[in-house]
C-alpha atoms as a PDB file:
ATOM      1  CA  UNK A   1     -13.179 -30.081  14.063  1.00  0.00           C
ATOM      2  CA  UNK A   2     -10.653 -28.071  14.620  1.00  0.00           C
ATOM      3  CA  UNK A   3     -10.923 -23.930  12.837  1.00  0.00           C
ATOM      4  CA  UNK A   4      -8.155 -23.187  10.090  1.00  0.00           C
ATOM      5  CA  UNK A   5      -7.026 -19.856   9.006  1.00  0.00           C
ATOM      6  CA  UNK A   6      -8.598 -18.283   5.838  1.00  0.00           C
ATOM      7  CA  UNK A   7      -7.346 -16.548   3.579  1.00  0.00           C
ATOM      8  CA  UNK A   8      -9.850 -16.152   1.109  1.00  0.00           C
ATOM      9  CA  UNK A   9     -11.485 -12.743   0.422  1.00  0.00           C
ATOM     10  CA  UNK A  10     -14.501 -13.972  -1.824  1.00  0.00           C
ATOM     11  CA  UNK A  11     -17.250 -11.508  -1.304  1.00  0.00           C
ATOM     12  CA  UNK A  12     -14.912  -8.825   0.408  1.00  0.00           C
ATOM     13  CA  UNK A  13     -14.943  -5.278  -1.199  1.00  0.00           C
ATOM     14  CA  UNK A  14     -11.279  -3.502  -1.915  1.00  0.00           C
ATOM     15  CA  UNK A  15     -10.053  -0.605  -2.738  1.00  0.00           C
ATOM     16  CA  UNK A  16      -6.710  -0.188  -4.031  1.00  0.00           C
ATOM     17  CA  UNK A  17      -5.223   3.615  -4.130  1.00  0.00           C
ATOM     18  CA  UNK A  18      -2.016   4.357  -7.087  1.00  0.00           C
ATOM     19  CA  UNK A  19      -3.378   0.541  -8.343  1.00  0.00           C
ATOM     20  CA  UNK A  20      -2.051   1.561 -12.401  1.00  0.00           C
ATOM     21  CA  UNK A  21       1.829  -0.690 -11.774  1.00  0.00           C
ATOM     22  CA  UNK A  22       4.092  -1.856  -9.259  1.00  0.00           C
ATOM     23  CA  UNK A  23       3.160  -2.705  -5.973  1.00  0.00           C
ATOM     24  CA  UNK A  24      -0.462  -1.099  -6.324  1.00  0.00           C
ATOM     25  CA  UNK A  25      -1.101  -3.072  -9.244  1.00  0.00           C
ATOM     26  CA  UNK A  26       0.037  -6.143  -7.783  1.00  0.00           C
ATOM     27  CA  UNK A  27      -1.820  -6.279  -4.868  1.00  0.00           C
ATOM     28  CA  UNK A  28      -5.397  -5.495  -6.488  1.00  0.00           C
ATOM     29  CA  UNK A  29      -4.803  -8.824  -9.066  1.00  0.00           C
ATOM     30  CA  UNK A  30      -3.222 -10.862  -5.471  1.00  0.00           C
ATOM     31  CA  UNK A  31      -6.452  -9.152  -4.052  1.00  0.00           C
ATOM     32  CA  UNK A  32      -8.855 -10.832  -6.911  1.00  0.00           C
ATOM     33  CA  UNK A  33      -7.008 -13.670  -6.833  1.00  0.00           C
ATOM     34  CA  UNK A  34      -7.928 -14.383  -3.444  1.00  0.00           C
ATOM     35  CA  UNK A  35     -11.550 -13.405  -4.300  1.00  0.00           C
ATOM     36  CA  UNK A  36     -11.966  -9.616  -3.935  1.00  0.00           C
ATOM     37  CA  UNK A  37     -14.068  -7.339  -6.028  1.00  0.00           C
ATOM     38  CA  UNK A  38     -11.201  -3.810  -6.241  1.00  0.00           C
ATOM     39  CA  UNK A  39     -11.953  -0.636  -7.573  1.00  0.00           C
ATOM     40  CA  UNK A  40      -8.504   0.793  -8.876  1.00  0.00           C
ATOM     41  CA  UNK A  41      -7.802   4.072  -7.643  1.00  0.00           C
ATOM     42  CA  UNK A  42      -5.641   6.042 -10.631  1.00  0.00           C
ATOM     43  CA  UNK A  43      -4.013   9.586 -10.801  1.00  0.00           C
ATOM     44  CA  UNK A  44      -5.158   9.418 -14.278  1.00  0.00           C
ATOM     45  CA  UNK A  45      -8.186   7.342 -14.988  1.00  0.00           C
ATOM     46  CA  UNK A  46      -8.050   7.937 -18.773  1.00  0.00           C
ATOM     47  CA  UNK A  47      -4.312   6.379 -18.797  1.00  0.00           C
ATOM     48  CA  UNK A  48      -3.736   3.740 -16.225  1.00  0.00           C
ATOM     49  CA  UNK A  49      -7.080   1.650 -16.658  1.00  0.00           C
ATOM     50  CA  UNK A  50      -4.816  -1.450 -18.204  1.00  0.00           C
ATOM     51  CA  UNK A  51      -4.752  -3.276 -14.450  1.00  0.00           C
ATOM     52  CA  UNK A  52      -8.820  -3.743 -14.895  1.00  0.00           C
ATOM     53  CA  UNK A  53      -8.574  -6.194 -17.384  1.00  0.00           C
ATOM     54  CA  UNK A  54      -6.143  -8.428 -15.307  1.00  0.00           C
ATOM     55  CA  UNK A  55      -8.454  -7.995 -12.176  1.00  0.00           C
ATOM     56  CA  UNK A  56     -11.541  -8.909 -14.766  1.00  0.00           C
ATOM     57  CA  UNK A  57      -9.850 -11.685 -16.472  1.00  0.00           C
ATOM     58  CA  UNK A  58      -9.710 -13.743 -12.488  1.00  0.00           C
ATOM     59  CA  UNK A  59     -13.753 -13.714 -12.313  1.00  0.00           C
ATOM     60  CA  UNK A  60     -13.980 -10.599 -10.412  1.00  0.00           C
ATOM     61  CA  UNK A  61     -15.647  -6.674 -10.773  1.00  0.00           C
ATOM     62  CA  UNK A  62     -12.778  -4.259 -11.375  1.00  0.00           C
ATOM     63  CA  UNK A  63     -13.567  -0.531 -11.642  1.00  0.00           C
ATOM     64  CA  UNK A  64     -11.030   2.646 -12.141  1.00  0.00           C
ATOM     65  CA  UNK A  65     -11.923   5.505 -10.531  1.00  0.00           C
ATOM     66  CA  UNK A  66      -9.694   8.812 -10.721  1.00  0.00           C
ATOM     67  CA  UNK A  67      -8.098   9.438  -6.848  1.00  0.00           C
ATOM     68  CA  UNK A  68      -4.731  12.038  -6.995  1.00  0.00           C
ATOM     69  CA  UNK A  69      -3.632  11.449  -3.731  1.00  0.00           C
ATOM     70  CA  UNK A  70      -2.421  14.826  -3.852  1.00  0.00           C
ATOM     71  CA  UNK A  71      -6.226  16.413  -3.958  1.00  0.00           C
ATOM     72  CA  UNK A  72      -7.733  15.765  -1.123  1.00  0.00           C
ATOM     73  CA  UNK A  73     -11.301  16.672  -2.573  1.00  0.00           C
ATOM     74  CA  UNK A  74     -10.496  13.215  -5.360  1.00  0.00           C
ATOM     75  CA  UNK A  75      -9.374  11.393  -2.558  1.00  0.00           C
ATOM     76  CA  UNK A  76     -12.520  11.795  -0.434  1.00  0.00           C
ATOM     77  CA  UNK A  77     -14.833  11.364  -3.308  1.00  0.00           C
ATOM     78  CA  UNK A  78     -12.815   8.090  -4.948  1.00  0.00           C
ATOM     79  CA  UNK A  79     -13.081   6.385  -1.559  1.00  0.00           C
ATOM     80  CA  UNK A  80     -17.005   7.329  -1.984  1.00  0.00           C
ATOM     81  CA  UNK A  81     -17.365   6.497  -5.349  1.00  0.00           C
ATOM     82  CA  UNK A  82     -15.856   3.135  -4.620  1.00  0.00           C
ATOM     83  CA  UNK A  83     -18.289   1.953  -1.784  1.00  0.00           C
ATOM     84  CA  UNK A  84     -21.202   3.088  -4.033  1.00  0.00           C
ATOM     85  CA  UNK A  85     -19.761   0.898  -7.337  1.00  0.00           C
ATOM     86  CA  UNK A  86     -19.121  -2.344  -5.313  1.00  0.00           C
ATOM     87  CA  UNK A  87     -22.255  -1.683  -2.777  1.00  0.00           C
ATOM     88  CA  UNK A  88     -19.791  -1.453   0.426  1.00  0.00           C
ATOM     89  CA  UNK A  89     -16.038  -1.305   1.388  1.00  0.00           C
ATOM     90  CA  UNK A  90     -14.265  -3.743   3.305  1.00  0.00           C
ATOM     91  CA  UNK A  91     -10.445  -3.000   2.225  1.00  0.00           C
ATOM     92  CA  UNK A  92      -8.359  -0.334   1.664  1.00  0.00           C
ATOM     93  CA  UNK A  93      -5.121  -0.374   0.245  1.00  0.00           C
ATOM     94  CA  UNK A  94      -3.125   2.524   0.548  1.00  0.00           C
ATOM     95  CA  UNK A  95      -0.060   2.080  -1.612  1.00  0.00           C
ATOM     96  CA  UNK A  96       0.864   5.510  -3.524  1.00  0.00           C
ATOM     97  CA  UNK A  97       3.967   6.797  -2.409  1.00  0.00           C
ATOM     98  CA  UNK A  98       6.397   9.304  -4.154  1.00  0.00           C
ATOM     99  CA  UNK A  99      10.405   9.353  -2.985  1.00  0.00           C
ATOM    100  CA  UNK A 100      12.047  12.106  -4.866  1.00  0.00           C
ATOM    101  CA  UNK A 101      16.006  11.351  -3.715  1.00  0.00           C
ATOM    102  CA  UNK A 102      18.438  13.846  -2.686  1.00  0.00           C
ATOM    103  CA  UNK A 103      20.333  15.416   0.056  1.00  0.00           C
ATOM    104  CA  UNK A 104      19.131  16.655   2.989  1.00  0.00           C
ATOM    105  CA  UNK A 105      21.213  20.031   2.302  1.00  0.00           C
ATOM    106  CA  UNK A 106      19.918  20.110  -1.101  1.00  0.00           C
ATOM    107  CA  UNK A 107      15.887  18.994  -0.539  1.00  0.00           C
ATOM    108  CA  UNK A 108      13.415  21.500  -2.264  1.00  0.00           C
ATOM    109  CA  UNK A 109      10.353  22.817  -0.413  1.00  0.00           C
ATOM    110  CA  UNK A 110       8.390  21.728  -3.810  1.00  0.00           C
ATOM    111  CA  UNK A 111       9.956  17.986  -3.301  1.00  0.00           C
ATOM    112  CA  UNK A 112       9.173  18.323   0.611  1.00  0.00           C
ATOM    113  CA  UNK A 113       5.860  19.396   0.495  1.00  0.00           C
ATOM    114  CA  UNK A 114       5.026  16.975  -2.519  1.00  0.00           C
ATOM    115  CA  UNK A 115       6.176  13.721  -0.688  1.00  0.00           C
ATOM    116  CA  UNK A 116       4.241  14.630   2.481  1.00  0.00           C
ATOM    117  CA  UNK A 117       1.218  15.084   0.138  1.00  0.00           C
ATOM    118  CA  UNK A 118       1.411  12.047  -0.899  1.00  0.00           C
ATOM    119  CA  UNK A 119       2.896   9.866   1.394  1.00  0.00           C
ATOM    120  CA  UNK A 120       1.048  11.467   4.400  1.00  0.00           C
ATOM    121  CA  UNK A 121      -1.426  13.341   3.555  1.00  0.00           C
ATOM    122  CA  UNK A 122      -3.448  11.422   0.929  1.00  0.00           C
ATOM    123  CA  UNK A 123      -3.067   8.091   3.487  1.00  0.00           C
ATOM    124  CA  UNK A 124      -4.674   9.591   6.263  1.00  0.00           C
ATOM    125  CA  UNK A 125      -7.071  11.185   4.475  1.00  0.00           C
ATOM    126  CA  UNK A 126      -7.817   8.085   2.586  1.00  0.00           C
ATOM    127  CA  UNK A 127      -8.694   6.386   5.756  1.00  0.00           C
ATOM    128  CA  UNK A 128     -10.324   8.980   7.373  1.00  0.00           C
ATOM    129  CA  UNK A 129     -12.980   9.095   4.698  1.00  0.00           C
ATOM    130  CA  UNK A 130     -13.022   5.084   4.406  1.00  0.00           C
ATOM    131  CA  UNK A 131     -13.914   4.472   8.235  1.00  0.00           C
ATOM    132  CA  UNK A 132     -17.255   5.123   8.001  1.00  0.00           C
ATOM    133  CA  UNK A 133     -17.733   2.639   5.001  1.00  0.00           C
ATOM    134  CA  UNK A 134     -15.103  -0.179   6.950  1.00  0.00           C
ATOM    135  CA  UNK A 135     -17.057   0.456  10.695  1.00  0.00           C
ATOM    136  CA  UNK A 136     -20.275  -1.284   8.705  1.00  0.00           C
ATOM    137  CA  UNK A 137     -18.819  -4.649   8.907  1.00  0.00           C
ATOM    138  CA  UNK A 138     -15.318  -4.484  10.553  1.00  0.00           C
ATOM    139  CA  UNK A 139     -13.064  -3.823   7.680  1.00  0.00           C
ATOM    140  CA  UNK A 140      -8.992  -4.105   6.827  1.00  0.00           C
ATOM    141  CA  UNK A 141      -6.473  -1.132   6.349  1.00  0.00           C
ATOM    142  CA  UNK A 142      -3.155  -2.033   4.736  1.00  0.00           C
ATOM    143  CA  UNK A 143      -0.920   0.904   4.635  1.00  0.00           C
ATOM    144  CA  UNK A 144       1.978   1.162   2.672  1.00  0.00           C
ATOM    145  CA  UNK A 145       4.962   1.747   4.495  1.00  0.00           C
ATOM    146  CA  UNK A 146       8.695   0.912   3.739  1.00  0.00           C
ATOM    147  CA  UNK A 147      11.962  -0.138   4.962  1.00  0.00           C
ATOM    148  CA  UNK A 148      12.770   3.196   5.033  1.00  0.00           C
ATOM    149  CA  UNK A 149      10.683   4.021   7.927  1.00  0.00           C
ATOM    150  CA  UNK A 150      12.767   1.907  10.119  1.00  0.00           C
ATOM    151  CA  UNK A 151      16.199   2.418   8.749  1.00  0.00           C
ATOM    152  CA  UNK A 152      18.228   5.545   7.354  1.00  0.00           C
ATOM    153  CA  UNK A 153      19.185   5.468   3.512  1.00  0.00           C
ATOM    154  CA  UNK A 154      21.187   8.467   2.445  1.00  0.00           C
ATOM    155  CA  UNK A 155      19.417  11.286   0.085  1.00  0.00           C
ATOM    156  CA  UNK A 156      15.565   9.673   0.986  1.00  0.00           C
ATOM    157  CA  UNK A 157      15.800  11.671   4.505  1.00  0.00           C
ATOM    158  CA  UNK A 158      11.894  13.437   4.009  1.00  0.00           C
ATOM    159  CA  UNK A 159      10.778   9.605   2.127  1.00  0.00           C
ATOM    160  CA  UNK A 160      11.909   8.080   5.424  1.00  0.00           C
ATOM    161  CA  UNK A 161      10.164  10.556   7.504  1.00  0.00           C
ATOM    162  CA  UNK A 162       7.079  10.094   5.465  1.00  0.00           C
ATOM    163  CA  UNK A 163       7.284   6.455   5.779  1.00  0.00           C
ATOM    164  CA  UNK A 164       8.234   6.530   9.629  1.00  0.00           C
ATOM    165  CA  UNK A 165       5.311   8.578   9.543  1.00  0.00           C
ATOM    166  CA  UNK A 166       2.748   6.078   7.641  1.00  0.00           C
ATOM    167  CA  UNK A 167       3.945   3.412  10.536  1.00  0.00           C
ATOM    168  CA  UNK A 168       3.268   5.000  13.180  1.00  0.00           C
ATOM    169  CA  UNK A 169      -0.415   6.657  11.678  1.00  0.00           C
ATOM    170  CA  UNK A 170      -0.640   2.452  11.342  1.00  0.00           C
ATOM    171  CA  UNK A 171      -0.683   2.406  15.384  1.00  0.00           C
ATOM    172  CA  UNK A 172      -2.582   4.936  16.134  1.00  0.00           C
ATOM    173  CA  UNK A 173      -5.690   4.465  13.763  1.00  0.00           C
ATOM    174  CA  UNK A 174      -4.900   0.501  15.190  1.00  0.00           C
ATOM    175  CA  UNK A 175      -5.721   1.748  18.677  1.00  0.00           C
ATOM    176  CA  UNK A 176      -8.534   4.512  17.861  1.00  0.00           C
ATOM    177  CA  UNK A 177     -10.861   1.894  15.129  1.00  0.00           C
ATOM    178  CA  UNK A 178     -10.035  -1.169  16.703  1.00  0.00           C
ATOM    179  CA  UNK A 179     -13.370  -1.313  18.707  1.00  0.00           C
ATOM    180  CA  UNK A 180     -15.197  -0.823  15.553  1.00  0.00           C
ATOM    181  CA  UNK A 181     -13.713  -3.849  14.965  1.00  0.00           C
ATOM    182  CA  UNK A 182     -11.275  -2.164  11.920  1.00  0.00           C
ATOM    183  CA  UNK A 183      -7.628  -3.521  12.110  1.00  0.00           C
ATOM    184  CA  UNK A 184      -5.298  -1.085  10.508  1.00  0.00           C
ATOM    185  CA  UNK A 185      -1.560  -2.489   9.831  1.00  0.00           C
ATOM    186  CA  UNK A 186       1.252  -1.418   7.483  1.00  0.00           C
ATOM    187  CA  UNK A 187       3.184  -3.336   5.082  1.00  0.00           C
ATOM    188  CA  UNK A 188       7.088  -1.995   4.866  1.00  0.00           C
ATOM    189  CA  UNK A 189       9.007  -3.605   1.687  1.00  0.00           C
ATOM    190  CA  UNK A 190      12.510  -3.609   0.594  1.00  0.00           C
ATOM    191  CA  UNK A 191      13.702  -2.518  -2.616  1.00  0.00           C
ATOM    192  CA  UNK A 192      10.859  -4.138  -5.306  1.00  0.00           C
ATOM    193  CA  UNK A 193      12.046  -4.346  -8.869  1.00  0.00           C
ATOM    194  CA  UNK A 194       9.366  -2.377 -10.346  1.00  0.00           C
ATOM    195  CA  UNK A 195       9.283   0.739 -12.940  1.00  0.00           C
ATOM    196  CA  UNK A 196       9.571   2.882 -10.039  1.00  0.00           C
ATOM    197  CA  UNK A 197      12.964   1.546  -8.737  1.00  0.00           C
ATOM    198  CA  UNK A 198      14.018   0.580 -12.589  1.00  0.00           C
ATOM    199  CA  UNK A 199      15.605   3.870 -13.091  1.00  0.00           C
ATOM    200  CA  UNK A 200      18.220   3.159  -9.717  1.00  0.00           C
ATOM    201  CA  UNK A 201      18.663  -0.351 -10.448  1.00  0.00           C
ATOM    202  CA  UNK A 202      19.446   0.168 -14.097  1.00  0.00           C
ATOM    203  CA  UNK A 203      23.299   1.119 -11.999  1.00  0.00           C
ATOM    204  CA  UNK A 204      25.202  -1.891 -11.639  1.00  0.00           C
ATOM    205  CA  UNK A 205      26.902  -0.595  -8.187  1.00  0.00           C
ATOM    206  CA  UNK A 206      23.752   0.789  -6.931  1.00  0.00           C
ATOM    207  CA  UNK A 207      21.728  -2.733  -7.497  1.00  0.00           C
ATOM    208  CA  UNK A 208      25.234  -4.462  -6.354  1.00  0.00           C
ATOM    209  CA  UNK A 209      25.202  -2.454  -3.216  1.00  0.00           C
ATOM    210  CA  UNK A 210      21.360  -3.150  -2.503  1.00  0.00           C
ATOM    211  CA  UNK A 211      21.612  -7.259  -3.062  1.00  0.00           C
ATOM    212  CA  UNK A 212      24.369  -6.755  -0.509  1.00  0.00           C
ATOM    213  CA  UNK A 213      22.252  -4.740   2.428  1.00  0.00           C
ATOM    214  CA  UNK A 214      19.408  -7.413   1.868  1.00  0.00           C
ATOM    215  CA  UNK A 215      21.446  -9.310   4.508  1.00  0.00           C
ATOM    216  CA  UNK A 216      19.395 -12.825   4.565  1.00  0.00           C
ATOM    217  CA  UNK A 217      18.189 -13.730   1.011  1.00  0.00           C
ATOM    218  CA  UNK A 218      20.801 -11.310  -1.243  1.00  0.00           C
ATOM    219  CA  UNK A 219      18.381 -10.386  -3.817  1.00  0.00           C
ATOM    220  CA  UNK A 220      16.060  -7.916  -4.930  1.00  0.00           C
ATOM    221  CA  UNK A 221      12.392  -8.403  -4.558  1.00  0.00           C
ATOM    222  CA  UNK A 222       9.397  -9.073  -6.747  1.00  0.00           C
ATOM    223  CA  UNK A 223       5.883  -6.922  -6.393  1.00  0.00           C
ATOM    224  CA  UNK A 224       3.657 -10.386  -5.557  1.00  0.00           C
ATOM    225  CA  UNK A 225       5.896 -11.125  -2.342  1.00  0.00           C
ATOM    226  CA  UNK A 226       4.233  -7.663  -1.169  1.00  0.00           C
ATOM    227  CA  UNK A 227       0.881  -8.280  -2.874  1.00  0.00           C
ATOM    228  CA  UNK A 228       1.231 -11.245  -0.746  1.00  0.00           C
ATOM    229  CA  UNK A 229       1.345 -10.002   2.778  1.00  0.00           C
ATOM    230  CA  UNK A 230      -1.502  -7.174   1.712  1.00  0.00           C
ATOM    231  CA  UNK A 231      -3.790 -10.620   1.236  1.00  0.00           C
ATOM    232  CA  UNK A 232      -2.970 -12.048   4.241  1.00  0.00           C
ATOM    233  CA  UNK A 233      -3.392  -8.916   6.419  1.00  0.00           C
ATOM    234  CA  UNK A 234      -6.905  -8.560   4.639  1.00  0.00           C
ATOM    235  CA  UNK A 235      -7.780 -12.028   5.298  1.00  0.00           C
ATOM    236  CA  UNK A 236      -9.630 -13.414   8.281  1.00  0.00           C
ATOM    237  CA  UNK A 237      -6.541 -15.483   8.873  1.00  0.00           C
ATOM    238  CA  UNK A 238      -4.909 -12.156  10.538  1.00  0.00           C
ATOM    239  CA  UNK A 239      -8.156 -11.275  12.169  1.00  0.00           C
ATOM    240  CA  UNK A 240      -6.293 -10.933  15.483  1.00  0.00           C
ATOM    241  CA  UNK A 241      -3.070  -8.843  13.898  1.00  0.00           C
ATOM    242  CA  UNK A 242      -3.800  -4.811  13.931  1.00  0.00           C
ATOM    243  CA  UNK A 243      -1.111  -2.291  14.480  1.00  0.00           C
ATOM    244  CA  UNK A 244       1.974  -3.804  13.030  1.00  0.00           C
ATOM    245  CA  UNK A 245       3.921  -2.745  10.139  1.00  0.00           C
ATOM    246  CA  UNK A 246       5.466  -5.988   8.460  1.00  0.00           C
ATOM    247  CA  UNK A 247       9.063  -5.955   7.005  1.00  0.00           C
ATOM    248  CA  UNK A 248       8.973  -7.674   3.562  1.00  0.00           C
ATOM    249  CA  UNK A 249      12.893  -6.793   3.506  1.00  0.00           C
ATOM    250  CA  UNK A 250      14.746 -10.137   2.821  1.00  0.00           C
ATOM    251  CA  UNK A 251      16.493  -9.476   6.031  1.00  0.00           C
ATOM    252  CA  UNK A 252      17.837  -5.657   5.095  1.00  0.00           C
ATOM    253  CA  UNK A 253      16.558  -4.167   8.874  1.00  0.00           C
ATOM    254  CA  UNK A 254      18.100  -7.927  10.810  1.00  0.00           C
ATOM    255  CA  UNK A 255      21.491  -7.067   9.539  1.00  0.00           C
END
């Protein structure tokens, strides 16, 4: 008989960093759906447990634990806490990303220093502290990157950098963990109608403009078409596929 590709995740253990909305939240219910016990990593674990329920609600354990990506001390400690609650680790999703917008000339060193924390910062340290728990069994690192790591948008000069940044961290974990069997990729979307990006697309121009750039399909994105390429690079059915960031851009970076 001839092997197909799987893509389901029953059994596997994930956690999901900034999981509260958006993209983060998406991809832990995507993650469920596909079988996958999460534990919900949340800046504030007393306000942003609502995603639990969903994850509950599709059969599978769902737990919040508190992880500012900005404290390095919660970061190392949620990744622990999560491998304890769901007896192992075999995913992480790192998706919490700031992208405070303006200038180069005008950038603050509060605003600099704050989206490298974030963006940089917490992701490595996040899998730093998960590759002992993934080496166990050969386990699945889905950064979250962007489109702006591989093209320039005006005022987002230190979110591209960041994000340039998370790709390339993507490669090199690839090539360190890979013979601990741990693939380590990145997945880099377009501009995601979410709360995040509500506040810019609430311009009619500015959305106008963006619908435009996304050269092949001419529309703006939904959060599952990402939560959909984070289950596929956790499945065994991309057991082969480590090191490579994957545009979910609608064609933006082709053009």
């Amino acid at each position: 008989m001839t092997d197909l590709p799987s893509f389901d995740l029953t059994g596997r253990r994930a956690l999901v960093t900034a999981a509260s909305r958006g993209l983060g939240r998406a991809s832990a219910v995507a993650l469920a759906a596909a079988g996958a016990d999460v534990v919900l990593g949340l800046r504030d674990v007393d306000r942003d447990a609502g995603a639990v329920a969903e994850v509950e609600a599709l059969g599978r354990r769902a737990y919040p634990v508190q992880m500012d990506m900005t404290d390095v001390a919660q970061v190392r400690a949620g990744v622990d806490r999560a491998a304890e609650l769901l007896g192992g680790l075999d995913i992480l999703v790192n998706n919490a990303g700031i992208a405070p917008t303006n200038l180069a000339v005008d950038v603050t060193e509060e605003d600099f220093d704050a989206t490298l924390s974030v963006n940089l910062k917490g992701t490595f340290f996040a899998c730093q502290q998960a590759f002992s728990h993934l080496r166990e069994g050969g386990g699945r690192i889905i950064n979250m990157g962007s489109q702006a790591g591989a093209v320039a948008l005006p005022t987002e000069s230190v979110y591209c950098m960041t994000k340039a940044g998370v790709a390339h961290l993507t490669a090199c974990l690839a090539v360190e963990w890979g013979e601990y069997g741990i693939t380590v990729n990145c997945v880099a979307p377009t501009f995601i109608r979410t709360d995040g990006t509500a506040p810019a697309l609430a311009d009619p121009a500015f959305e106008a403009e963006v619908v435009e750039r996304i050269a092949a399909l001419h529309r703006i994105g939904k959060p599952v078409e990402v939560a959909g390429a984070v289950v596929f690079l956790a499945s065994p059915a991309a057991s082969l596929i480590t090191g490579h960031t994957l545009l979910v851009d609608g064609g933006w970076t082709v053009r």
